[in-house]
N, C-alpha and C. Protein backbone atom coordinates (compact mmCIF):
# COMPACT_ATOMS: atom_id res chain seq x y z
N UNK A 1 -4.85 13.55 -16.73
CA UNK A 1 -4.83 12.16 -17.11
C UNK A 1 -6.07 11.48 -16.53
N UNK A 2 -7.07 10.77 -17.46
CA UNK A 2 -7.89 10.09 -16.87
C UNK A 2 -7.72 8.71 -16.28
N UNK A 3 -7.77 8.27 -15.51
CA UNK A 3 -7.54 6.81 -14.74
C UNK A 3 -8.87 5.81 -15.36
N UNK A 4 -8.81 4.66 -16.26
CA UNK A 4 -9.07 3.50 -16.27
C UNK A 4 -8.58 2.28 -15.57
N UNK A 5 -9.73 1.51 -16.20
CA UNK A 5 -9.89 -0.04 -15.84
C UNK A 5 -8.15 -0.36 -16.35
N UNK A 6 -7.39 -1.27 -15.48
CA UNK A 6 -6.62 -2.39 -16.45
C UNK A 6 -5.31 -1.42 -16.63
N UNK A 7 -5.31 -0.16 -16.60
CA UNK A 7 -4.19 0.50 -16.29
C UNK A 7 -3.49 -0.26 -15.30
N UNK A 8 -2.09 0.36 -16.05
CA UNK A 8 -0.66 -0.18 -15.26
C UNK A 8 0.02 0.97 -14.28
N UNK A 9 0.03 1.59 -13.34
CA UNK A 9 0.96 2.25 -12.67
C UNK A 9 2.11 1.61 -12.18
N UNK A 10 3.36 2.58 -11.34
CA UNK A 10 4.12 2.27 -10.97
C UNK A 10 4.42 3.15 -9.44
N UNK A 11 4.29 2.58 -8.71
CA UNK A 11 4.66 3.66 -7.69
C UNK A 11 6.01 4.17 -7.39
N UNK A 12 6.49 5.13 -6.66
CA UNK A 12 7.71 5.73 -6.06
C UNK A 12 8.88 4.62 -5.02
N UNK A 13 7.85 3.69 -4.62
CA UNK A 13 8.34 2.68 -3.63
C UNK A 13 8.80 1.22 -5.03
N UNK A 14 8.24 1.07 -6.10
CA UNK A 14 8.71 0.30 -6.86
C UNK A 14 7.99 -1.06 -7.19
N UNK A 15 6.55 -0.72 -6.97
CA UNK A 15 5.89 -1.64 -6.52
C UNK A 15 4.63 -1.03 -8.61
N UNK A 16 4.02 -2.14 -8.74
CA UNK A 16 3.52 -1.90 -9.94
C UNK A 16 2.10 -2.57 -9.80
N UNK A 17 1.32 -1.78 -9.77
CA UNK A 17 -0.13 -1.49 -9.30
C UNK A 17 -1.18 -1.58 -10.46
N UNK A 18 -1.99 -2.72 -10.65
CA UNK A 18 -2.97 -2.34 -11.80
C UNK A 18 -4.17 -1.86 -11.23
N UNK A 19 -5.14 -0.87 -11.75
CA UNK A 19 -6.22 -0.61 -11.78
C UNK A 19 -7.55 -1.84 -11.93
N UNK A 20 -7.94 -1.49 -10.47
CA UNK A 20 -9.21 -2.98 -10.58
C UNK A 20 -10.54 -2.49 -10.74
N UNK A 21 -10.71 -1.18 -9.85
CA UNK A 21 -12.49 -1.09 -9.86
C UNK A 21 -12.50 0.41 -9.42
N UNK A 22 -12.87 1.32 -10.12
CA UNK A 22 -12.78 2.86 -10.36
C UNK A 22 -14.54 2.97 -9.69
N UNK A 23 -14.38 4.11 -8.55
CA UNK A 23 -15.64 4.61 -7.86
C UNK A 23 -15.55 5.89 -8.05
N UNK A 24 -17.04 6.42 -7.99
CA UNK A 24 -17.24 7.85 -8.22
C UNK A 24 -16.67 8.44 -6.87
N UNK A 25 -16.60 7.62 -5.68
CA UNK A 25 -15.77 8.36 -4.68
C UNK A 25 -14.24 9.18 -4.85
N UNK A 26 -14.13 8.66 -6.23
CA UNK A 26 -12.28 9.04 -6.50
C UNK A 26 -11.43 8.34 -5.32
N UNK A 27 -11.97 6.75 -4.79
CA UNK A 27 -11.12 5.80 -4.07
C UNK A 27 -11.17 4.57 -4.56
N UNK A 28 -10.43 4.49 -5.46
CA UNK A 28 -9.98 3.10 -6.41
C UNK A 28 -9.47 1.95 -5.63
N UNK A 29 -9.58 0.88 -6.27
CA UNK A 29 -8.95 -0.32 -6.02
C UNK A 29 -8.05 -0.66 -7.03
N UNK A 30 -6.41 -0.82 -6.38
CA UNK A 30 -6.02 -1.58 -7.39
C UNK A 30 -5.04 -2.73 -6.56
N UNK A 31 -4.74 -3.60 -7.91
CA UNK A 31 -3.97 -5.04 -7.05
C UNK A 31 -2.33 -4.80 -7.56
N UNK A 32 -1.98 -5.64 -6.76
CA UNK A 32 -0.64 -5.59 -7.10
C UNK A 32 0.01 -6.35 -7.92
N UNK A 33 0.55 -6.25 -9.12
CA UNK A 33 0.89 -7.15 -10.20
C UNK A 33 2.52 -7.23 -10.47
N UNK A 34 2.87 -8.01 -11.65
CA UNK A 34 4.79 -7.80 -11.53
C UNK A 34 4.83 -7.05 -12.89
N UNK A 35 5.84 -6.92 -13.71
CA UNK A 35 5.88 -5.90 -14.45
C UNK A 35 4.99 -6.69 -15.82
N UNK A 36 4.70 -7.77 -16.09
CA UNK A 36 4.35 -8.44 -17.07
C UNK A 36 2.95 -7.98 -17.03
N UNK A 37 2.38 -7.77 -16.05
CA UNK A 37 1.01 -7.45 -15.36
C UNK A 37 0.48 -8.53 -14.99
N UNK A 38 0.86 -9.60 -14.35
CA UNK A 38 0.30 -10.67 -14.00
C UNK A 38 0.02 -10.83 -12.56
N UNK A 39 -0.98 -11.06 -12.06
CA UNK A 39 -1.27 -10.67 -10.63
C UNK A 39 -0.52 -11.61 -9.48
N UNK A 40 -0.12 -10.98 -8.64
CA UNK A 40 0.64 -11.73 -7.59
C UNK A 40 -0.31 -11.75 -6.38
N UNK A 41 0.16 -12.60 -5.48
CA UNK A 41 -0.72 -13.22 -4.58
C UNK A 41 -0.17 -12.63 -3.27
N UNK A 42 -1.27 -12.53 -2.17
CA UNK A 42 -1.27 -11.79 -1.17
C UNK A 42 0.18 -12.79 -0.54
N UNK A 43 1.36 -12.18 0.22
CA UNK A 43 2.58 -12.99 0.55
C UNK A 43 1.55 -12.84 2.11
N UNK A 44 2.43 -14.22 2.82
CA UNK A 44 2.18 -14.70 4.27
C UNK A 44 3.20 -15.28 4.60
N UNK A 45 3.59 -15.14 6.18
CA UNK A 45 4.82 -15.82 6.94
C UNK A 45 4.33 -16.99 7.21
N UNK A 46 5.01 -17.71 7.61
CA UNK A 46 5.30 -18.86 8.34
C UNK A 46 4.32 -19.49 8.96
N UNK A 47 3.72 -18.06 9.99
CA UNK A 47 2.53 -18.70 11.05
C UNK A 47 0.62 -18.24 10.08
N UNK A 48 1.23 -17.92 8.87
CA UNK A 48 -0.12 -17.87 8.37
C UNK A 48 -0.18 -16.01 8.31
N UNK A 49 0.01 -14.93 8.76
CA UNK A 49 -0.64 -13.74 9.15
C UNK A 49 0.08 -13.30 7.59
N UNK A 50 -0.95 -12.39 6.86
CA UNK A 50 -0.57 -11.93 5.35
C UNK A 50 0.28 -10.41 6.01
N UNK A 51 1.69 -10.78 5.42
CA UNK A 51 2.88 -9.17 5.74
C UNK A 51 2.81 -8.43 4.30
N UNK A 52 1.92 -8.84 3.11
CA UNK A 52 2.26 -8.11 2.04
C UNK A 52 0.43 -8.20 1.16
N UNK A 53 -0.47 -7.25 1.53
CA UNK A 53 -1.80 -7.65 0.63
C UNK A 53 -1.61 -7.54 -0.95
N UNK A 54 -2.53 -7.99 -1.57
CA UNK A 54 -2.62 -7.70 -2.92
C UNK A 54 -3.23 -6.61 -3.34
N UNK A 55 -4.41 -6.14 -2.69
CA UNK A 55 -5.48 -5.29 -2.92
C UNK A 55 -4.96 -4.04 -2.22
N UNK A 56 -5.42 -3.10 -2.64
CA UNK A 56 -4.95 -1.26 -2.59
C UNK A 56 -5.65 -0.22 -2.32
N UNK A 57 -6.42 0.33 -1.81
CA UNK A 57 -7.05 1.58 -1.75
C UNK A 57 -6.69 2.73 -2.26
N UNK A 58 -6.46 3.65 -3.41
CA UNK A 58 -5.62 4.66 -3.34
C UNK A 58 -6.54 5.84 -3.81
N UNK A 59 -6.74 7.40 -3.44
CA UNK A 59 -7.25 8.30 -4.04
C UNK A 59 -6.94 8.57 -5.03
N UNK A 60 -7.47 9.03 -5.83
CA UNK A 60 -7.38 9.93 -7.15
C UNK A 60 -5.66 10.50 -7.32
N UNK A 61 -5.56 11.43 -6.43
CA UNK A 61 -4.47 12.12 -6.31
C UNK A 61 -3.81 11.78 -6.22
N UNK A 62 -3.44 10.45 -5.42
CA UNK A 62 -2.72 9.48 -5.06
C UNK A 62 -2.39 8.71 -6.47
N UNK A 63 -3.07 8.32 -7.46
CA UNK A 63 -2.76 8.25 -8.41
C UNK A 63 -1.66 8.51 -9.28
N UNK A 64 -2.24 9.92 -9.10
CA UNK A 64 -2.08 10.75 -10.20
C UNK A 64 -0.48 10.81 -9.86
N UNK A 65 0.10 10.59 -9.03
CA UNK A 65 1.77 10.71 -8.61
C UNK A 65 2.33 9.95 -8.86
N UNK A 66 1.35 8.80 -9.49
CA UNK A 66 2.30 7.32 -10.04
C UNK A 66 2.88 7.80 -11.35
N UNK A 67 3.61 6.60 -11.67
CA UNK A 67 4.27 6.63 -13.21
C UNK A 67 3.30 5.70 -14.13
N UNK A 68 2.84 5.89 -15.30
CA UNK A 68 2.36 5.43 -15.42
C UNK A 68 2.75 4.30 -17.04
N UNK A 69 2.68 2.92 -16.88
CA UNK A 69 3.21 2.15 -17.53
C UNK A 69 3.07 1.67 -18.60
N UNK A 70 1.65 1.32 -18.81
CA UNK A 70 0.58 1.41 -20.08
C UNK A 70 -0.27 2.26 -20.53
């Protein structure tokens, strides 16, 4: 399976991951979106410190173990 731009994954944890910016390193960026694909925003507590990022690092391989949605 080749990995593009704008792809939808789904991970094992339940969380639904779009594809942002593909490197020849085979270490992608993707953000975290809801199932509509609409991007959600980094969550923060109370005193300000972010407990949930938006943005993702994941390898290739790492990928490749998602489900994939679109």
């Amino acid at each position: 399976m080749e990995i593009k731009k704008k792809q939808i994954f789904k991970t094992p944890a339940g969380l639904y991951l779009k594809v942002k910016i593909i490197r020849e390193s085979k270490l992608h960026t993707l953000v975290l979106v809801d199932k509509k694909g609409n991007l959600l925003p980094e969550r923060r507590n109370n005193r300000g410190h972010v407990i949930e990022r938006s943005d993702r690092l994941c390898s290739e391989e790492t990928i490749l173990t998602f489900k994939k949605v679109n």
